[in-house]
C-alpha atoms as a PDB file:
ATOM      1  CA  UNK A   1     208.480 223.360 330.904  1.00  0.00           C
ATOM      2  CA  UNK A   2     207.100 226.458 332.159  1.00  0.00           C
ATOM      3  CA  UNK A   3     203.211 226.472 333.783  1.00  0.00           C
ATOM      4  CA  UNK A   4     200.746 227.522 331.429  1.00  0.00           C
ATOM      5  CA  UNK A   5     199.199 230.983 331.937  1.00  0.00           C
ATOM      6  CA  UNK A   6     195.924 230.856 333.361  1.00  0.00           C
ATOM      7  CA  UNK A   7     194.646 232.191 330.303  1.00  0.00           C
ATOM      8  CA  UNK A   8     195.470 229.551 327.718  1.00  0.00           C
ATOM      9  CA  UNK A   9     192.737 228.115 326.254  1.00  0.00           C
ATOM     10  CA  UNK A  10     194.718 226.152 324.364  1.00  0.00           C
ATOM     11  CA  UNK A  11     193.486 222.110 324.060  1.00  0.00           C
ATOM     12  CA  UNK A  12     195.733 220.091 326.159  1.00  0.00           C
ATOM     13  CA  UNK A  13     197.956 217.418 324.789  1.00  0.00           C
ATOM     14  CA  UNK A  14     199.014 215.206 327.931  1.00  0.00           C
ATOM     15  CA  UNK A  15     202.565 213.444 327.629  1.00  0.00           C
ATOM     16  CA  UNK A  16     202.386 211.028 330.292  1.00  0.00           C
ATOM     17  CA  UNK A  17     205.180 208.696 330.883  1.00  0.00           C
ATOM     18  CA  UNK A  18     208.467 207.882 332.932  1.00  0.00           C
ATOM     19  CA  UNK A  19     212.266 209.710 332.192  1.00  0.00           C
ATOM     20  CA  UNK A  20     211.732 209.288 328.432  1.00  0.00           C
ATOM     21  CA  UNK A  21     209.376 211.670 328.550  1.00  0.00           C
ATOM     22  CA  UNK A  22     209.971 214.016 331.663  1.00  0.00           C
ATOM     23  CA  UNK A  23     213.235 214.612 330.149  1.00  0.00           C
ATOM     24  CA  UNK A  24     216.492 214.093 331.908  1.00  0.00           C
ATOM     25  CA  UNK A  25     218.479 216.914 330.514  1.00  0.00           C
ATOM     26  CA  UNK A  26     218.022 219.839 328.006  1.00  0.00           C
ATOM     27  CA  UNK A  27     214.660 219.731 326.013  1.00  0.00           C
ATOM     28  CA  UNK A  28     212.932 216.902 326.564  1.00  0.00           C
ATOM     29  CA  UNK A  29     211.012 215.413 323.370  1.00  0.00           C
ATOM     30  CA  UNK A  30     207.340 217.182 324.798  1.00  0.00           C
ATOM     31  CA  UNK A  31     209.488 220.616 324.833  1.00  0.00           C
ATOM     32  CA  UNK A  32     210.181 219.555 321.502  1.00  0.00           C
ATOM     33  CA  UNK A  33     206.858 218.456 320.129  1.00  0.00           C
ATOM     34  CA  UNK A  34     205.444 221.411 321.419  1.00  0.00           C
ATOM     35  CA  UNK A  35     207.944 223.459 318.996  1.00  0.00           C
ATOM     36  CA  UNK A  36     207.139 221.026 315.977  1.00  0.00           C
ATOM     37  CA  UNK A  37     203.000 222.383 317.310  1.00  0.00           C
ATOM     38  CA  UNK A  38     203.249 225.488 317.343  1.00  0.00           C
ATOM     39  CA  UNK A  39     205.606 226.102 314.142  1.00  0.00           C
ATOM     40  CA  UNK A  40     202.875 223.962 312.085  1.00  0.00           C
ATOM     41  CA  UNK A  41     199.871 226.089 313.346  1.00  0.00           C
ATOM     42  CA  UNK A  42     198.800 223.695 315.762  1.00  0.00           C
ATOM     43  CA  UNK A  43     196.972 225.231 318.499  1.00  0.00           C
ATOM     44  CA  UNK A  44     197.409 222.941 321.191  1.00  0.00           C
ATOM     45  CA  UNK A  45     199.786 222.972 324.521  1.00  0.00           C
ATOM     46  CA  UNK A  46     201.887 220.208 325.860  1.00  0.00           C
ATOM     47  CA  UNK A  47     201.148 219.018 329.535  1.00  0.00           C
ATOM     48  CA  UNK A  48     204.298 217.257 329.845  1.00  0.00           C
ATOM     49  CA  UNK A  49     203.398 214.466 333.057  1.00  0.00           C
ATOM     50  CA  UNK A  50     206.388 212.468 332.724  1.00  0.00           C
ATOM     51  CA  UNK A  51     207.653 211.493 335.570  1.00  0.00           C
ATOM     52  CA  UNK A  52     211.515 209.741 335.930  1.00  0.00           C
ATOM     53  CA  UNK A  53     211.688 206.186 337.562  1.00  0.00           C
ATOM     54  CA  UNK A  54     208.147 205.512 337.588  1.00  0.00           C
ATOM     55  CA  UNK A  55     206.454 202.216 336.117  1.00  0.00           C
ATOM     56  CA  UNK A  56     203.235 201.253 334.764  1.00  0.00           C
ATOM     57  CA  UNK A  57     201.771 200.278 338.201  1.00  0.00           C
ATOM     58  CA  UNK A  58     202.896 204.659 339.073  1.00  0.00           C
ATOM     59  CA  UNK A  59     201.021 205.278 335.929  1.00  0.00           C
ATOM     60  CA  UNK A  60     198.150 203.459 336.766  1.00  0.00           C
ATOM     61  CA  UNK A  61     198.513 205.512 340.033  1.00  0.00           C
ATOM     62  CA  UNK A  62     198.402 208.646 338.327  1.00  0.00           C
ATOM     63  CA  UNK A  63     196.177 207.883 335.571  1.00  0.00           C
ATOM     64  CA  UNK A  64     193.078 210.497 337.500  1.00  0.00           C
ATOM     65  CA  UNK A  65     195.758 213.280 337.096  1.00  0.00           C
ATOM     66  CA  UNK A  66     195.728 212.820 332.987  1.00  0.00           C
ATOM     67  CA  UNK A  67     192.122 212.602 333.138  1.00  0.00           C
ATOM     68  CA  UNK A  68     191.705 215.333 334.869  1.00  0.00           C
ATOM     69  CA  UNK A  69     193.365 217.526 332.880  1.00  0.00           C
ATOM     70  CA  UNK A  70     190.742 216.828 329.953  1.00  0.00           C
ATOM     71  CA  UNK A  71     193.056 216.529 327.254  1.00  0.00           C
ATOM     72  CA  UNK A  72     192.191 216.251 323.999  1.00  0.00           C
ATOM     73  CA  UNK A  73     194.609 213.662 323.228  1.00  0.00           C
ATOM     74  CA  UNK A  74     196.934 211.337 325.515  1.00  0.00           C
ATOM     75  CA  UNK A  75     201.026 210.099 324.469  1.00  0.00           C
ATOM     76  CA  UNK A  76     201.088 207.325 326.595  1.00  0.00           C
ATOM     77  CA  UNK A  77     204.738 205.715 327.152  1.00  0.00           C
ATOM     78  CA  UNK A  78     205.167 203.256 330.297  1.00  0.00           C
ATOM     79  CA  UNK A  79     207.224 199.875 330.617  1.00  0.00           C
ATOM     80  CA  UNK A  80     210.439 200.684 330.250  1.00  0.00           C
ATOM     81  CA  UNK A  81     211.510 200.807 333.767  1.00  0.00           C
ATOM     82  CA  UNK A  82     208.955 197.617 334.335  1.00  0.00           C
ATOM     83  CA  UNK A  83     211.413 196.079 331.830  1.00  0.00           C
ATOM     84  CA  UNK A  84     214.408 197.513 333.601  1.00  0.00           C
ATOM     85  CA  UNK A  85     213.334 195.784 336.646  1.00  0.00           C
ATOM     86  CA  UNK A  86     212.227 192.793 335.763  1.00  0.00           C
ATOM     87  CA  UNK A  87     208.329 193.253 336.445  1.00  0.00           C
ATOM     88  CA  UNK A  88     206.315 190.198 334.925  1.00  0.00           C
ATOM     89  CA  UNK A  89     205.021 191.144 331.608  1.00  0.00           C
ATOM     90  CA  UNK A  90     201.896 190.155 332.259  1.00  0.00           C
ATOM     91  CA  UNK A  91     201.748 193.004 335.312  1.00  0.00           C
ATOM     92  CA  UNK A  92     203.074 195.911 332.835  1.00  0.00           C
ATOM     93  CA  UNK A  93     200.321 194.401 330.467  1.00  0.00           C
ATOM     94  CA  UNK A  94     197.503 194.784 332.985  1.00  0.00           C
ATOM     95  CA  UNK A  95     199.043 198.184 333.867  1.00  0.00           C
ATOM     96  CA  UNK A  96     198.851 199.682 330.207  1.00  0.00           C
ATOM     97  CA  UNK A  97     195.948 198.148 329.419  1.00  0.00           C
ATOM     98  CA  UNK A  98     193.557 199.558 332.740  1.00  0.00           C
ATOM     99  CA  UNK A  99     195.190 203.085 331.891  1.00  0.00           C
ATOM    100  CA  UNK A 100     193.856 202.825 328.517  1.00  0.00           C
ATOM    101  CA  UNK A 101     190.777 201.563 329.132  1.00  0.00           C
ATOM    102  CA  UNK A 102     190.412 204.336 332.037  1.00  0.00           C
ATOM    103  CA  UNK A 103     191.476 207.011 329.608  1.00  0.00           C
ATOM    104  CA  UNK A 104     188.651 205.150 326.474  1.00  0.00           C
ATOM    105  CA  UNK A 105     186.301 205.559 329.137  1.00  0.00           C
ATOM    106  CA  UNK A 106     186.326 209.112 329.915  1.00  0.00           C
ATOM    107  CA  UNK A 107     186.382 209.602 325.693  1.00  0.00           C
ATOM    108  CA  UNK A 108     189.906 210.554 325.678  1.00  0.00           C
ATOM    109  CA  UNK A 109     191.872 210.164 322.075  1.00  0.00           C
ATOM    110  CA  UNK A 110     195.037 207.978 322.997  1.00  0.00           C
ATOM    111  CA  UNK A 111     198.302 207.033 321.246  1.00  0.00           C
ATOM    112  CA  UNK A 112     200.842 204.509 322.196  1.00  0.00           C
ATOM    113  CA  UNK A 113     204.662 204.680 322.766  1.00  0.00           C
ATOM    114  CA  UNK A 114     205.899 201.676 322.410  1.00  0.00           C
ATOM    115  CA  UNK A 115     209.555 200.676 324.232  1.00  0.00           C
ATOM    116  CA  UNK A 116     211.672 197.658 324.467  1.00  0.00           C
ATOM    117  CA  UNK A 117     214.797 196.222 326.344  1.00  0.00           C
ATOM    118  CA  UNK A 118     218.232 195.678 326.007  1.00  0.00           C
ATOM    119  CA  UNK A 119     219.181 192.210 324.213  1.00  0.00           C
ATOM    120  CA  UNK A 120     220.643 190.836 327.446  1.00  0.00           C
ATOM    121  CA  UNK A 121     217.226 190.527 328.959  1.00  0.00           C
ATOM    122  CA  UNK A 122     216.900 187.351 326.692  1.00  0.00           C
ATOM    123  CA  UNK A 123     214.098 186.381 323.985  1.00  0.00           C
ATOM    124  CA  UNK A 124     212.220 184.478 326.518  1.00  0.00           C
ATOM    125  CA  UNK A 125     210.981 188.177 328.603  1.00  0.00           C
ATOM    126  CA  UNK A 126     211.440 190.486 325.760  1.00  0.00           C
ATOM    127  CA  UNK A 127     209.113 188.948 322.836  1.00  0.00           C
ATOM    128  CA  UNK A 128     206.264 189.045 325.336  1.00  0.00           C
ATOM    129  CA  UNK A 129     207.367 192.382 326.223  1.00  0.00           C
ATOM    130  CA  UNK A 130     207.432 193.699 322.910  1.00  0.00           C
ATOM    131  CA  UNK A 131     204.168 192.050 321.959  1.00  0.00           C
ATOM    132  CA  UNK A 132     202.166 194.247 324.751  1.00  0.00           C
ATOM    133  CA  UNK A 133     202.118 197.539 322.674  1.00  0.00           C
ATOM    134  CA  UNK A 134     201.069 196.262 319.219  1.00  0.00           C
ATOM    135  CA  UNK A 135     198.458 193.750 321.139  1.00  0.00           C
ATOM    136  CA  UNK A 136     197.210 196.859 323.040  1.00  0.00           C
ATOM    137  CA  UNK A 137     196.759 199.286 320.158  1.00  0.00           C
ATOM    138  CA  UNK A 138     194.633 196.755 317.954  1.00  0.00           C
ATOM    139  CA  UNK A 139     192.711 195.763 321.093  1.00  0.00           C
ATOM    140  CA  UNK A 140     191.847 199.557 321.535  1.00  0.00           C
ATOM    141  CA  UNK A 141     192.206 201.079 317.773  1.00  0.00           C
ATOM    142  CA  UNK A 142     194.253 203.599 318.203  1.00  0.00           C
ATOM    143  CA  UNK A 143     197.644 204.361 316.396  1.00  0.00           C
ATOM    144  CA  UNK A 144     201.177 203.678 318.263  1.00  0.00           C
ATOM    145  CA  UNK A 145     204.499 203.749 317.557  1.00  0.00           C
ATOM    146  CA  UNK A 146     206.658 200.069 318.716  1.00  0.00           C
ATOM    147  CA  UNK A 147     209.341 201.735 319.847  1.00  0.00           C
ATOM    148  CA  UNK A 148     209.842 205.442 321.070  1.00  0.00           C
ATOM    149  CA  UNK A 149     213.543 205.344 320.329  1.00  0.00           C
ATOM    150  CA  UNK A 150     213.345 203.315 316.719  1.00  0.00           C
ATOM    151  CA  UNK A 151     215.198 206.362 315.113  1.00  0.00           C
ATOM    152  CA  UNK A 152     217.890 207.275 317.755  1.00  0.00           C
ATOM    153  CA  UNK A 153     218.782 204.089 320.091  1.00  0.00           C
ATOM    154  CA  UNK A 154     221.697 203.181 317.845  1.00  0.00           C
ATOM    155  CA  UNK A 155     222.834 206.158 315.949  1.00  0.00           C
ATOM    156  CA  UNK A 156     226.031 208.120 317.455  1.00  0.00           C
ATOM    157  CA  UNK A 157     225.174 211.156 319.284  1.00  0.00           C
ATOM    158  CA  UNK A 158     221.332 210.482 319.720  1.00  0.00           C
ATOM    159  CA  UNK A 159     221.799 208.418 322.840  1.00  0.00           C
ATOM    160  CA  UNK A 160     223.324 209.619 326.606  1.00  0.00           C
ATOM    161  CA  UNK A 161     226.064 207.563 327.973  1.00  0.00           C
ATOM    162  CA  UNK A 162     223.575 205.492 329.584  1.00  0.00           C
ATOM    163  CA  UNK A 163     222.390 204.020 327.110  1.00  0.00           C
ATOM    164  CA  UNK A 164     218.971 204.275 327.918  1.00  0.00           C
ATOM    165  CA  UNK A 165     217.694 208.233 327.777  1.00  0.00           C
ATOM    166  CA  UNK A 166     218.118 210.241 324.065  1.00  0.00           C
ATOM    167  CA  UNK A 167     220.354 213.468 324.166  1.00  0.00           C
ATOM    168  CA  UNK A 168     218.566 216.796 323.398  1.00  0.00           C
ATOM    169  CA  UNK A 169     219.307 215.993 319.344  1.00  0.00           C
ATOM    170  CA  UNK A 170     217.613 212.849 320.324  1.00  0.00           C
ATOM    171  CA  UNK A 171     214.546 214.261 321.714  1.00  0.00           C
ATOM    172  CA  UNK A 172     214.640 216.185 318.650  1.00  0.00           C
ATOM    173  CA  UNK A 173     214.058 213.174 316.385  1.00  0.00           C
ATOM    174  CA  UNK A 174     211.587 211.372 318.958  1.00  0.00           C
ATOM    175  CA  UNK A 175     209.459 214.655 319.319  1.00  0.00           C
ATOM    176  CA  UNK A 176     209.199 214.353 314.900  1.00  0.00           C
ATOM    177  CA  UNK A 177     208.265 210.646 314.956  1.00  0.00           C
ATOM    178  CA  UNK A 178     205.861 211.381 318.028  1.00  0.00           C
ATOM    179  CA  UNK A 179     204.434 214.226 315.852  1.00  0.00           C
ATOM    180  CA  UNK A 180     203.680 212.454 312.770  1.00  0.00           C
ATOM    181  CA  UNK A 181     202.162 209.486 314.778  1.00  0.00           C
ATOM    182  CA  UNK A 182     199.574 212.269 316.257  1.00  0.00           C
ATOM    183  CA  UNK A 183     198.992 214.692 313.544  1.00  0.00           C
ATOM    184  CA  UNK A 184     196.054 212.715 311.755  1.00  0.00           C
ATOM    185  CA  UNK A 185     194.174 213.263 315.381  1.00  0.00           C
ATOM    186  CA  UNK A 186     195.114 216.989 315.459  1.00  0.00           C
ATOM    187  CA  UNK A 187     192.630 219.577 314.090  1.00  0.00           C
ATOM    188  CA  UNK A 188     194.227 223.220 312.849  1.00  0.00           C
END
Protein backbone atom coordinates (compact mmCIF):
# COMPACT_ATOMS: atom_id res chain seq x y z
CA UNK A 1 0.00 0.00 0.00
CA UNK A 2 1.02 3.42 -0.60
CA UNK A 3 1.94 5.90 2.68
CA UNK A 4 -0.80 7.97 3.64
CA UNK A 5 -0.55 11.70 2.85
CA UNK A 6 0.29 13.69 5.70
CA UNK A 7 -2.94 15.21 5.46
CA UNK A 8 -5.36 12.35 6.03
CA UNK A 9 -7.29 12.69 8.84
CA UNK A 10 -8.82 9.75 8.19
CA UNK A 11 -9.36 7.23 11.55
CA UNK A 12 -6.91 4.49 11.30
CA UNK A 13 -7.89 0.90 10.97
CA UNK A 14 -4.63 -1.18 11.92
CA UNK A 15 -4.32 -4.73 10.15
CA UNK A 16 -1.75 -6.29 12.13
CA UNK A 17 -0.70 -9.75 11.42
CA UNK A 18 1.89 -12.15 9.62
CA UNK A 19 1.83 -13.02 5.43
CA UNK A 20 -1.97 -13.41 5.57
CA UNK A 21 -2.24 -10.10 6.00
CA UNK A 22 0.94 -8.27 4.57
CA UNK A 23 0.02 -9.88 1.43
CA UNK A 24 2.32 -12.06 -0.57
CA UNK A 25 1.31 -11.12 -4.03
CA UNK A 26 -1.22 -8.77 -5.79
CA UNK A 27 -3.77 -7.05 -3.37
CA UNK A 28 -3.54 -8.23 -0.23
CA UNK A 29 -7.03 -8.60 1.72
CA UNK A 30 -6.25 -4.86 3.74
CA UNK A 31 -5.82 -3.39 -0.01
CA UNK A 32 -8.99 -4.98 -0.39
CA UNK A 33 -10.93 -4.02 2.69
CA UNK A 34 -9.88 -0.70 2.20
CA UNK A 35 -11.82 -0.79 -1.34
CA UNK A 36 -14.95 -2.55 0.32
CA UNK A 37 -14.35 1.12 2.95
CA UNK A 38 -14.25 3.46 0.89
CA UNK A 39 -16.99 2.23 -1.79
CA UNK A 40 -19.50 1.94 1.35
CA UNK A 41 -18.77 5.55 2.61
CA UNK A 42 -16.59 4.51 5.24
CA UNK A 43 -14.21 7.10 6.14
CA UNK A 44 -11.49 5.28 7.56
CA UNK A 45 -7.80 4.22 6.15
CA UNK A 46 -6.14 0.90 6.36
CA UNK A 47 -2.65 0.75 8.18
CA UNK A 48 -1.81 -2.49 6.81
CA UNK A 49 1.17 -3.87 9.66
CA UNK A 50 1.35 -7.27 8.46
CA UNK A 51 4.37 -8.52 8.46
CA UNK A 52 5.38 -12.18 6.54
CA UNK A 53 7.00 -14.95 8.78
CA UNK A 54 6.40 -13.39 11.97
CA UNK A 55 4.63 -15.16 15.07
CA UNK A 56 2.74 -14.15 17.98
CA UNK A 57 5.86 -13.72 20.21
CA UNK A 58 6.94 -10.80 16.82
CA UNK A 59 3.53 -9.50 17.47
CA UNK A 60 3.84 -9.17 20.94
CA UNK A 61 7.13 -7.42 19.88
CA UNK A 62 5.45 -5.02 17.84
CA UNK A 63 2.35 -4.58 19.65
CA UNK A 64 3.73 -0.46 20.79
CA UNK A 65 3.81 0.12 16.95
CA UNK A 66 -0.24 -0.63 16.66
CA UNK A 67 -0.72 1.35 19.65
CA UNK A 68 0.93 3.95 18.58
CA UNK A 69 -0.73 4.52 15.67
CA UNK A 70 -4.07 5.23 17.73
CA UNK A 71 -6.33 3.35 15.71
CA UNK A 72 -9.68 3.31 16.09
CA UNK A 73 -10.04 -0.27 15.64
CA UNK A 74 -7.40 -3.28 15.54
CA UNK A 75 -7.73 -6.80 12.92
CA UNK A 76 -5.64 -8.84 14.85
CA UNK A 77 -4.47 -12.24 13.03
CA UNK A 78 -1.31 -14.14 14.62
CA UNK A 79 -0.66 -18.03 15.09
CA UNK A 80 -0.46 -19.33 12.02
CA UNK A 81 3.19 -19.52 11.61
CA UNK A 82 3.28 -20.49 15.62
CA UNK A 83 1.23 -23.43 14.26
CA UNK A 84 3.51 -23.89 11.30
CA UNK A 85 6.31 -24.33 13.62
CA UNK A 86 5.22 -26.15 16.16
CA UNK A 87 5.22 -23.39 19.04
CA UNK A 88 3.35 -24.79 22.25
CA UNK A 89 -0.13 -23.59 22.22
CA UNK A 90 -0.04 -22.46 25.36
CA UNK A 91 2.96 -19.80 24.20
CA UNK A 92 0.77 -18.51 21.05
CA UNK A 93 -2.05 -18.32 23.79
CA UNK A 94 -0.06 -16.09 26.13
CA UNK A 95 1.10 -14.20 23.00
CA UNK A 96 -2.53 -13.25 21.72
CA UNK A 97 -3.82 -12.83 24.81
CA UNK A 98 -0.95 -9.95 26.32
CA UNK A 99 -1.48 -8.19 22.79
CA UNK A 100 -5.04 -7.94 23.51
CA UNK A 101 -4.98 -7.06 26.78
CA UNK A 102 -2.16 -4.34 25.81
CA UNK A 103 -4.35 -3.08 23.02
CA UNK A 104 -7.94 -3.20 25.91
CA UNK A 105 -5.72 -1.21 27.89
CA UNK A 106 -4.93 1.69 25.84
CA UNK A 107 -9.07 1.63 24.90
CA UNK A 108 -8.47 0.29 21.55
CA UNK A 109 -11.68 -1.55 19.73
CA UNK A 110 -10.23 -5.08 18.69
CA UNK A 111 -11.39 -7.95 16.45
CA UNK A 112 -10.03 -11.38 16.11
CA UNK A 113 -8.81 -13.45 13.08
CA UNK A 114 -8.96 -16.62 13.87
CA UNK A 115 -6.54 -19.41 11.86
CA UNK A 116 -5.96 -23.05 12.05
CA UNK A 117 -3.58 -25.87 10.73
CA UNK A 118 -3.32 -28.38 8.31
CA UNK A 119 -4.94 -31.89 9.40
CA UNK A 120 -1.51 -33.53 9.54
CA UNK A 121 -0.62 -31.60 12.63
CA UNK A 122 -2.93 -34.17 14.47
CA UNK A 123 -6.09 -33.55 16.87
CA UNK A 124 -3.94 -33.70 19.85
CA UNK A 125 -2.07 -29.80 18.89
CA UNK A 126 -4.78 -28.51 16.74
CA UNK A 127 -8.07 -28.65 19.07
CA UNK A 128 -6.11 -26.63 21.61
CA UNK A 129 -5.02 -24.53 18.86
CA UNK A 130 -8.26 -23.85 17.54
CA UNK A 131 -9.78 -23.32 20.96
CA UNK A 132 -7.36 -20.10 21.61
CA UNK A 133 -9.39 -17.65 19.37
CA UNK A 134 -12.98 -18.39 20.47
CA UNK A 135 -11.57 -18.65 24.31
CA UNK A 136 -9.89 -15.24 23.69
CA UNK A 137 -12.79 -13.32 22.17
CA UNK A 138 -15.35 -14.30 25.05
CA UNK A 139 -12.60 -13.64 27.60
CA UNK A 140 -12.29 -10.05 26.06
CA UNK A 141 -15.92 -9.43 24.32
CA UNK A 142 -15.12 -8.59 21.26
CA UNK A 143 -16.30 -10.17 17.88
CA UNK A 144 -13.86 -12.63 15.78
CA UNK A 145 -13.97 -14.62 13.03
CA UNK A 146 -12.48 -18.72 13.71
CA UNK A 147 -10.89 -18.87 10.77
CA UNK A 148 -9.57 -16.09 8.31
CA UNK A 149 -9.66 -18.44 5.36
CA UNK A 150 -13.26 -20.30 6.22
CA UNK A 151 -14.50 -19.13 2.70
CA UNK A 152 -11.42 -19.74 0.42
CA UNK A 153 -8.99 -22.58 1.97
CA UNK A 154 -10.70 -25.26 -0.10
CA UNK A 155 -12.35 -23.75 -3.05
CA UNK A 156 -10.29 -23.93 -6.53
CA UNK A 157 -8.62 -20.81 -7.42
CA UNK A 158 -8.87 -19.03 -3.94
CA UNK A 159 -5.73 -20.64 -2.62
CA UNK A 160 -1.74 -20.21 -4.00
CA UNK A 161 0.07 -23.35 -4.72
CA UNK A 162 1.20 -23.36 -1.28
CA UNK A 163 -1.45 -24.08 0.18
CA UNK A 164 -1.25 -21.76 2.83
CA UNK A 165 -1.58 -17.86 1.43
CA UNK A 166 -5.15 -16.88 -0.65
CA UNK A 167 -4.64 -15.62 -4.33
CA UNK A 168 -5.68 -11.98 -5.04
CA UNK A 169 -9.55 -13.46 -5.72
CA UNK A 170 -8.90 -14.87 -2.36
CA UNK A 171 -8.06 -11.78 -0.60
CA UNK A 172 -11.04 -10.60 -2.27
CA UNK A 173 -13.40 -12.89 -0.32
CA UNK A 174 -11.31 -12.60 3.07
CA UNK A 175 -11.30 -8.68 2.82
CA UNK A 176 -15.70 -9.21 2.57
CA UNK A 177 -15.83 -11.61 5.54
CA UNK A 178 -13.22 -9.29 7.43
CA UNK A 179 -15.59 -6.38 6.53
CA UNK A 180 -18.77 -7.66 7.74
CA UNK A 181 -17.08 -8.93 11.01
CA UNK A 182 -16.05 -5.02 11.58
CA UNK A 183 -18.81 -3.01 10.19
CA UNK A 184 -21.09 -3.02 13.43
CA UNK A 185 -17.85 -1.10 15.10
CA UNK A 186 -17.58 1.32 12.13
CA UNK A 187 -19.34 4.72 12.32
CA UNK A 188 -20.26 6.56 8.70
Amino acid sequence: MSAPKADDTRPVIVTFGDSLTQGVSGKSYPAFLQDLLDESGYAYRIDNQGVSGDTSTDGLARIENVVAAKPALVVLEFGGNDGLRGVPVETTRANIDQMLARLKSAHIPIVLAGITLPPNYGPDYIQPFNAIFPSLAHKYGIRYLPFLLIHVYDKPGMMRPDGIHPTEAGNRIVARDVFDLIKPLLRK
